[in-house]
Structures are given as C-alpha cells and as structure tokens.
N, C-alpha and C. Protein backbone atom coordinates (compact mmCIF):
# COMPACT_ATOMS: atom_id res chain seq x y z
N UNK A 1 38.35 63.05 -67.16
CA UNK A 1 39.77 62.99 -66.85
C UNK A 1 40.38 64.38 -66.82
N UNK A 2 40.04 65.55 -67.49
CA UNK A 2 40.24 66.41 -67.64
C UNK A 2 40.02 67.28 -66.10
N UNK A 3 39.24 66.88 -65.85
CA UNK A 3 38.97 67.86 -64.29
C UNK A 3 39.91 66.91 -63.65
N UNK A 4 40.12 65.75 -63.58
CA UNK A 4 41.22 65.44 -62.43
C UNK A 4 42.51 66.52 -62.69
N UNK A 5 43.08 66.41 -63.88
CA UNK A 5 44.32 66.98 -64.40
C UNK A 5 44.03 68.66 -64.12
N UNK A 6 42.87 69.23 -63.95
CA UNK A 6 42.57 70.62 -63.57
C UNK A 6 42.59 70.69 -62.15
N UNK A 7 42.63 69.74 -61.33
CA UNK A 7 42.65 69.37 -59.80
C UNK A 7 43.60 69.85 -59.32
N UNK A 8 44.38 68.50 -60.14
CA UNK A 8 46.23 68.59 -59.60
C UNK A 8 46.77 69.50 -60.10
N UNK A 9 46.89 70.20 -60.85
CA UNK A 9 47.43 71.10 -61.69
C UNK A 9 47.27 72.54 -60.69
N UNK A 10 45.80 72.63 -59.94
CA UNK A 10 45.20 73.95 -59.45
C UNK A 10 45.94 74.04 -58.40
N UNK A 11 45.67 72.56 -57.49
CA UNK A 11 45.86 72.50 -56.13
C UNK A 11 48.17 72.61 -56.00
N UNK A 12 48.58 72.03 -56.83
CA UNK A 12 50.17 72.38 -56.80
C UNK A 12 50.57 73.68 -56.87
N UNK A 13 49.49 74.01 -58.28
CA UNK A 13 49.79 75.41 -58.44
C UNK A 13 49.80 76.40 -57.42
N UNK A 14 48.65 76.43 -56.26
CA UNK A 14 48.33 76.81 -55.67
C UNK A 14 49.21 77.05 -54.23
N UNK A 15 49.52 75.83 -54.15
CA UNK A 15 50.41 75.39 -52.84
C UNK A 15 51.66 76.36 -53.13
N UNK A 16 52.28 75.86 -54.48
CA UNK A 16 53.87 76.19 -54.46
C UNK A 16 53.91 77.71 -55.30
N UNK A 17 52.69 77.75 -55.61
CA UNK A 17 53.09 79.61 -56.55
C UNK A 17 52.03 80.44 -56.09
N UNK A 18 50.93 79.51 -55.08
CA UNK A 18 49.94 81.39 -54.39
C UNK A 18 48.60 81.19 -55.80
N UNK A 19 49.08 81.10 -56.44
CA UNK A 19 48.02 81.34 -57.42
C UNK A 19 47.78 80.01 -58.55
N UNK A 20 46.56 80.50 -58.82
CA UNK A 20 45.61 79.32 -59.84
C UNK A 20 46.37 79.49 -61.37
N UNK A 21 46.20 78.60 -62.33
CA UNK A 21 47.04 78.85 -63.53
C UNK A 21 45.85 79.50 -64.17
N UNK A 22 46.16 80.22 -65.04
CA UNK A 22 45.63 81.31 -66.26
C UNK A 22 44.64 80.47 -66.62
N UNK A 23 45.40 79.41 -67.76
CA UNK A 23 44.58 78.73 -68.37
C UNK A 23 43.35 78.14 -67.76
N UNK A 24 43.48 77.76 -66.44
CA UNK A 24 42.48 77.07 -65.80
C UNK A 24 41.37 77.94 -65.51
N UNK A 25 42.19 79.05 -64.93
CA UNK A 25 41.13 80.40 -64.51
C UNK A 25 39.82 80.93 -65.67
N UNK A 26 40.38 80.20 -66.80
CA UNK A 26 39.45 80.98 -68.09
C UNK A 26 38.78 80.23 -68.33
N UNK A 27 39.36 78.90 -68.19
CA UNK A 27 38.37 77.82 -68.50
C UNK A 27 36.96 77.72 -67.79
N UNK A 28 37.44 78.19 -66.15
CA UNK A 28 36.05 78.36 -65.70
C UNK A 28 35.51 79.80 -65.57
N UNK A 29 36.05 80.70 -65.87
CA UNK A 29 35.02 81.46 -66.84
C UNK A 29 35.65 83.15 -65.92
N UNK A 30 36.97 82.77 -65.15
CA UNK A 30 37.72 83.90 -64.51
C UNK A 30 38.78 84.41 -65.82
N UNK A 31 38.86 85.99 -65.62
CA UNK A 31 39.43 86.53 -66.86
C UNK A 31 40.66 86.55 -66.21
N UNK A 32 40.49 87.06 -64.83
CA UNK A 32 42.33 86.41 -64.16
C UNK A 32 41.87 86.14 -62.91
N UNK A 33 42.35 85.55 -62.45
CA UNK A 33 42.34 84.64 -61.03
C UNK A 33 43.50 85.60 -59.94
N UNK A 34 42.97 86.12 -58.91
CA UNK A 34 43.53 86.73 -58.12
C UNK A 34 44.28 85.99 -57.22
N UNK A 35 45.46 86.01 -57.12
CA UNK A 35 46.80 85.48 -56.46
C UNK A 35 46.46 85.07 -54.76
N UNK A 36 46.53 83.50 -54.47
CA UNK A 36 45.91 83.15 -53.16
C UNK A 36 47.38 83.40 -52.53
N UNK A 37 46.96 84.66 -51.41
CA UNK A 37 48.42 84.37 -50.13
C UNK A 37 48.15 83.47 -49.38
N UNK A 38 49.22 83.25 -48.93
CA UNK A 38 49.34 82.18 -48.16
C UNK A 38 49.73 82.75 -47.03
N UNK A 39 49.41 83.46 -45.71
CA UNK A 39 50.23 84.06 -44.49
C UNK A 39 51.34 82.79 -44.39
N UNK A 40 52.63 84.13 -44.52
CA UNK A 40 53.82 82.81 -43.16
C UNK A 40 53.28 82.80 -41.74
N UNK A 41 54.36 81.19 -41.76
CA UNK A 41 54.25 81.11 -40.61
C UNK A 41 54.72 81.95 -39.83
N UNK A 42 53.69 82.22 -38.76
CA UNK A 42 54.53 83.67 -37.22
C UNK A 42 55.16 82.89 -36.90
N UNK A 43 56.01 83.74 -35.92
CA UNK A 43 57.33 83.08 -35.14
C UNK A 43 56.55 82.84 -33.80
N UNK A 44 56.80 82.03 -32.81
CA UNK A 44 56.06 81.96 -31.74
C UNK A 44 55.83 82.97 -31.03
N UNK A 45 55.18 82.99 -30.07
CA UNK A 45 55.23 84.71 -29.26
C UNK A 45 56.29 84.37 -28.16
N UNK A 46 56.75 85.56 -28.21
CA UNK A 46 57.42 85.23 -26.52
C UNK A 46 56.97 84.86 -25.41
N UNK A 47 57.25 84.92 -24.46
CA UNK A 47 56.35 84.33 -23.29
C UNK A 47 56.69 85.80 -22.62
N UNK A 48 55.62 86.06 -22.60
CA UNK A 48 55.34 87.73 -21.61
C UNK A 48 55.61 87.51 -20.23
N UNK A 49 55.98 88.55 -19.55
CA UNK A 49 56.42 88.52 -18.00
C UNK A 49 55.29 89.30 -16.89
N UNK A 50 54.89 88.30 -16.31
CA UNK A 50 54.16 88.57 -15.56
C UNK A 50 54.47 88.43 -14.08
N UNK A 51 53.52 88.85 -12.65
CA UNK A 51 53.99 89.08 -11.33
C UNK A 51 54.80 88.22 -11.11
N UNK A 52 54.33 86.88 -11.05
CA UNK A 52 54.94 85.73 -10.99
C UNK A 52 56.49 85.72 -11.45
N UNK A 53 56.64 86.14 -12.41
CA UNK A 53 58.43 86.31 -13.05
C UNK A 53 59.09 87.30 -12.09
N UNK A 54 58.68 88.94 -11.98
CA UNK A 54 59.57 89.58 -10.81
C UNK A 54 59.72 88.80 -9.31
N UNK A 55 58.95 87.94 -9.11
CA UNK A 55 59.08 87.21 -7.32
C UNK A 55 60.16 86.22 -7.47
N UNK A 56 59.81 85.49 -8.68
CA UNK A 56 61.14 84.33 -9.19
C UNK A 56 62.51 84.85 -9.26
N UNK A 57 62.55 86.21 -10.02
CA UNK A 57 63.73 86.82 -10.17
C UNK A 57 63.97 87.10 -8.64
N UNK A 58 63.50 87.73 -8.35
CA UNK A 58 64.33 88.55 -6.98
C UNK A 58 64.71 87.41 -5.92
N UNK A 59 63.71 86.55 -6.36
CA UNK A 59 63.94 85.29 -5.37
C UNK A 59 65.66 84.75 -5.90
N UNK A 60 65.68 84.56 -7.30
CA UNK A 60 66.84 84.18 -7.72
C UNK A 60 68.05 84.68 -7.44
N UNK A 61 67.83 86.18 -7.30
CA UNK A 61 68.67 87.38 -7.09
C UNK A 61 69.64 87.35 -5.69
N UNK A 62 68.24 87.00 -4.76
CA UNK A 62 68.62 86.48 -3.36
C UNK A 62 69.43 85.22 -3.01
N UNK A 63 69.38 84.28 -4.23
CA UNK A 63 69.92 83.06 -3.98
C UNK A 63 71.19 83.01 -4.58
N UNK A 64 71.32 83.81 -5.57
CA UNK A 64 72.54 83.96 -6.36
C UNK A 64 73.32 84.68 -5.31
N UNK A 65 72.73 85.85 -4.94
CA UNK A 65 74.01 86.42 -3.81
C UNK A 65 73.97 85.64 -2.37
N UNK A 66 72.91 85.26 -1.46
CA UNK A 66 73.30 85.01 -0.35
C UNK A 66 73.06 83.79 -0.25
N UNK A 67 72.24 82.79 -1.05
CA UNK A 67 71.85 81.66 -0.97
C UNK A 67 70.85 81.63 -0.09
N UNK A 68 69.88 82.13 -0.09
CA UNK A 68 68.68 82.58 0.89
C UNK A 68 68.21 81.17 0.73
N UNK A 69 67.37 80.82 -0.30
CA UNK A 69 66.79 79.71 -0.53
C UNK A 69 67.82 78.54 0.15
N UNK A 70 68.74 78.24 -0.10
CA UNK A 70 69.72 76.82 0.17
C UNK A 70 69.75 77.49 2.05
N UNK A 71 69.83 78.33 2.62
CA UNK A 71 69.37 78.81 3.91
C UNK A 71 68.13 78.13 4.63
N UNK A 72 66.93 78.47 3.52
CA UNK A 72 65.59 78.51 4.23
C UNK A 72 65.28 76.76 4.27
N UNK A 73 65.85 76.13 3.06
CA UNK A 73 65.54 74.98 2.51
C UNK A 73 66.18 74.03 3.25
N UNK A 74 67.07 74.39 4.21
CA UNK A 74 67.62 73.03 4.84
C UNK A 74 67.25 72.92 6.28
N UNK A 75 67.70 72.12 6.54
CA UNK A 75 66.89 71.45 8.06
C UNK A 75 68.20 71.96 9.09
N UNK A 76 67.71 72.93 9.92
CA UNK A 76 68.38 73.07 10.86
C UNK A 76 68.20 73.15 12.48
N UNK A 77 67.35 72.42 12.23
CA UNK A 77 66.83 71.59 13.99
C UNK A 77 67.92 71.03 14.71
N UNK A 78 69.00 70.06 13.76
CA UNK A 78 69.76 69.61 15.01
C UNK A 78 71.48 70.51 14.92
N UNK A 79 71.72 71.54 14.69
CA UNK A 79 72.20 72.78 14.58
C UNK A 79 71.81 73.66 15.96
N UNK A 80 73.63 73.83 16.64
CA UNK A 80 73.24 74.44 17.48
C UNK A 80 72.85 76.23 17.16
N UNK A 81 72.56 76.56 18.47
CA UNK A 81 72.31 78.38 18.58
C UNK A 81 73.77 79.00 17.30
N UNK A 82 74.71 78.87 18.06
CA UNK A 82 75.53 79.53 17.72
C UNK A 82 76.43 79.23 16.26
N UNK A 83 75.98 77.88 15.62
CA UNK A 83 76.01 77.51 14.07
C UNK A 83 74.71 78.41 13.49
N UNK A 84 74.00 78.31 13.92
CA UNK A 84 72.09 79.20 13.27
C UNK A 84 73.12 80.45 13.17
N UNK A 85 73.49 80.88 14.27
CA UNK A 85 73.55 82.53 14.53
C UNK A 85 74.51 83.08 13.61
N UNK A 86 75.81 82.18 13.58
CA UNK A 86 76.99 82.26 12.37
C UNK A 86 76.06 82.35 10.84
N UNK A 87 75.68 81.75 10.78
CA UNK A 87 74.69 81.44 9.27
C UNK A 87 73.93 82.73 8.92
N UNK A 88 73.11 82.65 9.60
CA UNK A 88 71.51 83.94 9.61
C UNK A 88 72.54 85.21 9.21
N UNK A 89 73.37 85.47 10.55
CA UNK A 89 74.45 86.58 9.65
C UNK A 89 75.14 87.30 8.93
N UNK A 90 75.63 86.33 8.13
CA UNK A 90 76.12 86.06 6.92
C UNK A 90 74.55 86.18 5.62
N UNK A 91 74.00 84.98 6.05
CA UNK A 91 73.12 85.17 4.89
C UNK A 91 72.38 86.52 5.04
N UNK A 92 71.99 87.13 6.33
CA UNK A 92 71.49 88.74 6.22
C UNK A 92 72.27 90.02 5.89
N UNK A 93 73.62 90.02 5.55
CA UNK A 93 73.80 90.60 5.28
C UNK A 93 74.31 90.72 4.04
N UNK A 94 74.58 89.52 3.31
CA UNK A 94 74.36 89.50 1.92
C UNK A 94 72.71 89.24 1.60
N UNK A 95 72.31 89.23 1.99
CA UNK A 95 70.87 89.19 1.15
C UNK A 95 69.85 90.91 1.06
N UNK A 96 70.81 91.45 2.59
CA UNK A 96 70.19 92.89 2.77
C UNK A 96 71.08 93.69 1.52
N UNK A 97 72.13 93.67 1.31
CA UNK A 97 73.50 94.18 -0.03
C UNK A 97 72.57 94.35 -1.11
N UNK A 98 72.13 92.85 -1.34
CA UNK A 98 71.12 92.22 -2.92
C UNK A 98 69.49 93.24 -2.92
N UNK A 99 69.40 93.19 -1.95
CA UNK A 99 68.08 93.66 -1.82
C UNK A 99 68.08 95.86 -1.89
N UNK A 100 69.26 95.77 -1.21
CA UNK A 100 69.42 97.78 -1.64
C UNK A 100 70.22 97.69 -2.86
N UNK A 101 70.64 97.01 -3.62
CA UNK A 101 71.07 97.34 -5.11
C UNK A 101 70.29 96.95 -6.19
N UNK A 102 68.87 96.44 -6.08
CA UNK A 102 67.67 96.39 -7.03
C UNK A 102 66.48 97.17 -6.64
N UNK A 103 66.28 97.34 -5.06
CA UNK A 103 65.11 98.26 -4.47
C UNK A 103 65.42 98.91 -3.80
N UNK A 104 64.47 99.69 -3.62
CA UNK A 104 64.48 100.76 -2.64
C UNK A 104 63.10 100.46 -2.33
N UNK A 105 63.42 100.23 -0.58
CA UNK A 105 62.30 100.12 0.09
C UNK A 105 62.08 100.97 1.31
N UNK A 106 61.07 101.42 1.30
CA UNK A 106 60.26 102.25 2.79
C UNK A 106 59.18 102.24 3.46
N UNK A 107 58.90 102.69 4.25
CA UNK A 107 58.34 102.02 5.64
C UNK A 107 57.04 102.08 5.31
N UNK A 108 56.04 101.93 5.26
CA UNK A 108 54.18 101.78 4.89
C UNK A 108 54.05 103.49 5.82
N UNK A 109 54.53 103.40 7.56
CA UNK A 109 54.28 104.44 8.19
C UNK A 109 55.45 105.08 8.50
N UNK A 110 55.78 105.71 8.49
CA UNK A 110 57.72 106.76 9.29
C UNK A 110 57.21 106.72 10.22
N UNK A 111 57.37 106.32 11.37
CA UNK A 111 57.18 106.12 12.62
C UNK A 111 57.55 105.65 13.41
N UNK A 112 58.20 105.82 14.95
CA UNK A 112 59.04 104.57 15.85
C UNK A 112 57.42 103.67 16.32
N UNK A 113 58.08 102.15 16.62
CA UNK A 113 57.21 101.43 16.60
C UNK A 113 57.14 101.65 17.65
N UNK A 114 55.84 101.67 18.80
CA UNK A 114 55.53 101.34 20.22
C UNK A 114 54.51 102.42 20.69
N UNK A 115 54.61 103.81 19.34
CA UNK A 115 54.14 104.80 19.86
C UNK A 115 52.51 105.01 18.72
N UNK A 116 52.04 105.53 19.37
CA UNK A 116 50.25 106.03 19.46
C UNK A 116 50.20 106.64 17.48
N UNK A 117 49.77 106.01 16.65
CA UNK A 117 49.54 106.50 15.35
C UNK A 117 48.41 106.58 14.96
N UNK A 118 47.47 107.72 14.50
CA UNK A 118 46.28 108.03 13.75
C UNK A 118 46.75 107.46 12.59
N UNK A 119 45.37 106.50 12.35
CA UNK A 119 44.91 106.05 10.65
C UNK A 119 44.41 107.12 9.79
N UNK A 120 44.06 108.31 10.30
CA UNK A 120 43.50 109.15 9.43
C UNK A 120 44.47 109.29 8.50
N UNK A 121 44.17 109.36 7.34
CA UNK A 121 44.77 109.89 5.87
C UNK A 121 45.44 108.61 4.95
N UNK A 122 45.48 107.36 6.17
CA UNK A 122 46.45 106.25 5.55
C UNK A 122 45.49 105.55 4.69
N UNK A 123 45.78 104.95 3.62
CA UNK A 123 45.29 104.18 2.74
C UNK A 123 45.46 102.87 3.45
N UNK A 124 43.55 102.70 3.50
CA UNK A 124 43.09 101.10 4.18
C UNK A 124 43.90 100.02 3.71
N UNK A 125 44.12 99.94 2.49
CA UNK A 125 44.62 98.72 1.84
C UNK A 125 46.45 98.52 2.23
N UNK A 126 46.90 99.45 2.58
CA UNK A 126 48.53 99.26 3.29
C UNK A 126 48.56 99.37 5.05
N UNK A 127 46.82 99.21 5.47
CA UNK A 127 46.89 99.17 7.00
C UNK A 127 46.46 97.71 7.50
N UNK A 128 46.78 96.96 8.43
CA UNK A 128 46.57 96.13 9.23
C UNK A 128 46.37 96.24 10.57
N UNK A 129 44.52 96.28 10.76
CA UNK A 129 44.21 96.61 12.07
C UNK A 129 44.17 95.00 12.83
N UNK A 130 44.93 95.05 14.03
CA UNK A 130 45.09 93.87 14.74
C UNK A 130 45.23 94.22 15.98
N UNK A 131 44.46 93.46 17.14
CA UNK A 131 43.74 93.50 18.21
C UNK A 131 42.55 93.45 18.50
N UNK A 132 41.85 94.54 19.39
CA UNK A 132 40.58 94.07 19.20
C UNK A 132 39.85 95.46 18.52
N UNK A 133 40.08 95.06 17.37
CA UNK A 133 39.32 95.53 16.20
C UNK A 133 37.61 95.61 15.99
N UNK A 134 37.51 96.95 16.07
CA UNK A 134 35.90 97.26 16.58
C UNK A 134 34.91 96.02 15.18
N UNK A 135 33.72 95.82 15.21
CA UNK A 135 33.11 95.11 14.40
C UNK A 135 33.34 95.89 12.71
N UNK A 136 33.46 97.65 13.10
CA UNK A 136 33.14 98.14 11.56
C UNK A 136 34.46 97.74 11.03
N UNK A 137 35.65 97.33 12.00
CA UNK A 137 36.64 97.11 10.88
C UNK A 137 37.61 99.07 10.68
N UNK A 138 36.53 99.37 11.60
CA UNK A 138 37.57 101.16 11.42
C UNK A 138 38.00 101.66 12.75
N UNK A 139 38.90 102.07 13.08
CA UNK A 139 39.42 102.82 14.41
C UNK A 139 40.52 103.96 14.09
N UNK A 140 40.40 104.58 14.91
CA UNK A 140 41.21 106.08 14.65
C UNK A 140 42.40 106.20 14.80
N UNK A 141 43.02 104.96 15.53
CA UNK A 141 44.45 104.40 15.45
C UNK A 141 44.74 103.72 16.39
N UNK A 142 46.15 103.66 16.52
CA UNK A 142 46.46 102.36 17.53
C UNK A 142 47.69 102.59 17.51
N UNK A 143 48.36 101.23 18.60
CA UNK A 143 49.86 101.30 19.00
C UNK A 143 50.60 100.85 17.55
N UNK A 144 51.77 101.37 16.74
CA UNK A 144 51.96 100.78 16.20
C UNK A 144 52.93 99.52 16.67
N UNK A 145 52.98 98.64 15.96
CA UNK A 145 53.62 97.49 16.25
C UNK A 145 54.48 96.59 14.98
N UNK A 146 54.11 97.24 13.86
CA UNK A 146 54.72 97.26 12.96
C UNK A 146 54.66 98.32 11.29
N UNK A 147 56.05 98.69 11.33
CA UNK A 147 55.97 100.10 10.10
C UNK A 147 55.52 99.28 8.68
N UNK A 148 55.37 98.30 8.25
CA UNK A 148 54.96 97.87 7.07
C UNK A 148 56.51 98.16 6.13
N UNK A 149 56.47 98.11 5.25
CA UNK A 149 57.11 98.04 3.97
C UNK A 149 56.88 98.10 2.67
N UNK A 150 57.06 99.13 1.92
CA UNK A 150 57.01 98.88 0.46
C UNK A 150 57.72 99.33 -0.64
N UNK A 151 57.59 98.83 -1.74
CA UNK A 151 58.47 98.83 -2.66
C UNK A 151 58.58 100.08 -3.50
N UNK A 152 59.27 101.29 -3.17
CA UNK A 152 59.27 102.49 -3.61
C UNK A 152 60.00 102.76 -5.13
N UNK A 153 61.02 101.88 -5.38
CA UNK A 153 61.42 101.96 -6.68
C UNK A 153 61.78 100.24 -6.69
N UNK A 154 61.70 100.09 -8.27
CA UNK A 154 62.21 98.35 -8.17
C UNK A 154 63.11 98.57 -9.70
N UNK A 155 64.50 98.21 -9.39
CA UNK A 155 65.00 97.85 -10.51
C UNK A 155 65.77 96.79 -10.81
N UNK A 156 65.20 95.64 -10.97
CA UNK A 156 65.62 94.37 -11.30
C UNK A 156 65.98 94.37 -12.79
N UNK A 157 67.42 93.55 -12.63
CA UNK A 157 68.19 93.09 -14.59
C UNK A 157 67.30 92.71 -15.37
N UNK A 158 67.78 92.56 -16.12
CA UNK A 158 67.08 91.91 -17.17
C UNK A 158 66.73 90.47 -17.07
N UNK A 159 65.83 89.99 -17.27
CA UNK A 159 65.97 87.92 -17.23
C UNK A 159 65.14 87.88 -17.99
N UNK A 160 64.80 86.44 -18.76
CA UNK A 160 64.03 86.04 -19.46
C UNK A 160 62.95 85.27 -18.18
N UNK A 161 61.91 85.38 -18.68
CA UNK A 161 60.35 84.93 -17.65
C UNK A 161 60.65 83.42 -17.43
N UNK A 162 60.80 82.87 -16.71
CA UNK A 162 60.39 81.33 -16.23
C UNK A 162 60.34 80.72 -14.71
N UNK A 163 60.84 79.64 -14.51
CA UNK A 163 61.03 79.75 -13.13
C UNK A 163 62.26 79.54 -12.58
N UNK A 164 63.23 79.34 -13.47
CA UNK A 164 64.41 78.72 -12.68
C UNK A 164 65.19 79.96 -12.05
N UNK A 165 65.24 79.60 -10.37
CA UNK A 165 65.77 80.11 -9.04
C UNK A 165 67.77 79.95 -9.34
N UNK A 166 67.62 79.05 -9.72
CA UNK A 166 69.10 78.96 -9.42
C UNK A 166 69.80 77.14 -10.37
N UNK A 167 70.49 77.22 -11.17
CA UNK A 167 71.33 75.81 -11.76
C UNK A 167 71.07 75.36 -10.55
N UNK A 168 71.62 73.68 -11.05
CA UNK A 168 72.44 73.00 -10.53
C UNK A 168 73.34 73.20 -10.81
N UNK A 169 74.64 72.96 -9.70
CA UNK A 169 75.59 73.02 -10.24
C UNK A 169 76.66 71.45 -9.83
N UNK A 170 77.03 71.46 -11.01
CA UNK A 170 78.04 69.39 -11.22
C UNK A 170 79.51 70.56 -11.11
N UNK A 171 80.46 69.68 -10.29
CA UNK A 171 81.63 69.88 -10.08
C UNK A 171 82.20 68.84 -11.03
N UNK A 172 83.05 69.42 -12.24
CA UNK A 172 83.65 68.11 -12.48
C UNK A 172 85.22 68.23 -11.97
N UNK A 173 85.38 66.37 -11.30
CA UNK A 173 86.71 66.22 -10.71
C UNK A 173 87.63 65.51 -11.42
C-alpha cells in the first residue's frame, strides 16, 4: 500500500511542483531528486509568408483600388463595345495608379518593339524565343515583338499571409 501512496504522492507532486518529494527521493536511495521541467506550452508559430501571399496581396491591392477581379470575373459577352470600352478604362487606369504606387516596373529589353535585337548578353531565363526557333533553342536575335517586364523594386503594405482578395461586403438597410 505504501508504493501506491508513493505513486500518487510522486506523480501530483510532479505534475503541479516540477519535482519529486524529498522524502520519497531518499527512500529510493536519491540524496536529492533533481527538479523535472516541464517546457511551456509555445505559442503557435505564425504562419510565414510565402510567394503565394505577395500574388494574393497585390491581387487584393488591385481589387481594392480598381476592382480588377469583380472586372475579370463577370460575364461580359452580352455587353456592348462601347459599355466594355467605358469599363476597361476606368478599371486601367485605376489599376495602372495601384500598380506605380507599390512597384516599379521595367522593360526585360529598352527597346522599340518591331526593331532587329541581339540576344547576346541577355539572360536566357528573361528571353522568349518564338518563331521558328532553330532546334538548339539559340539564335543571335530576332524581331522584337515584345519588351517583357519586370519587377525592379516591390513595395507592398504590410498584410497578414492568407488568401482573402477582398470582404464581402452586406449593406445594411
């Protein structure tokens, strides 16, 4: 009976004070019993921000100012020319506003498009050879037909990582 009562006694002790009682410790033959920690509990981790979070944001960014998304997302097949043309307008030039007050973007090549550009010196991975593209996949240049784009500085707010683009939003009447 005695070891039950050394059980409960160890295991409470243990739970609610870290450490074994004295008396017990000697009994089995410890001169002191070294204090059990217990780690706290961590706090959860945050949820880290990854590529996926800057595309959501800017996407959001775009929808908050021009409503790009509520643009792209609706059906405008039976919409004439000149409702499209009113729209596209509007949404391009608030979405171009949104887009030069977080980035700064520039051209892959400085170049007018139509005219004769050497690949020499350009980094393969920001070129797109299209036409008839020799088998090695290399040519010394071509017409350009498009300057590319990239993201030269990016300074997007602050947000917390997830996915939400944009509320709903309830009107109450």
């Amino acid at each position: 009976m005695n070891r039950i009562s050394f059980a409960f006694r160890s295991f409470f002790s243990i739970l609610f004070s870290g450490a074994l009682p004295a008396d017990i410790a000697q009994a089995f033959g410890y001169s002191k019993a070294a204090p059990v920690k217990v780690p706290a509990a961590a706090p959860p981790p945050k949820p880290a921000a990854g590529p996926a979070d800057g595309a959501v944001q800017i996407l959001a960014v775009l929808q908050r100012d021009s409503r790009l998304i509520d643009f792209l997302m609706e059906d405008i097949s039976t919409a004439d020319d000149e409702q499209v043309g009113a729209a596209v307008r509007e949404v391009q030039e608030q979405a171009r506003e949104s887009l030069s007050r977080y980035l700064r973007l520039e051209p892959v090549i400085d170049s007018v498009e139509g005219t004769f550009t050497k690949a020499e010196g350009l980094d393969p991975a920001q070129v797109k050879f299209i036409g008839k593209v020799p088998p090695s996949g290399k040519a010394p240049g071509g017409v350009l037909r498009h300057r590319g784009w990239r993201a030269a500085k990016v300074d997007l707010p602050q947000s917390a990582p997830g996915t939400l683009l944009a509320p709903a939003e309830l009107e109450i009447e």
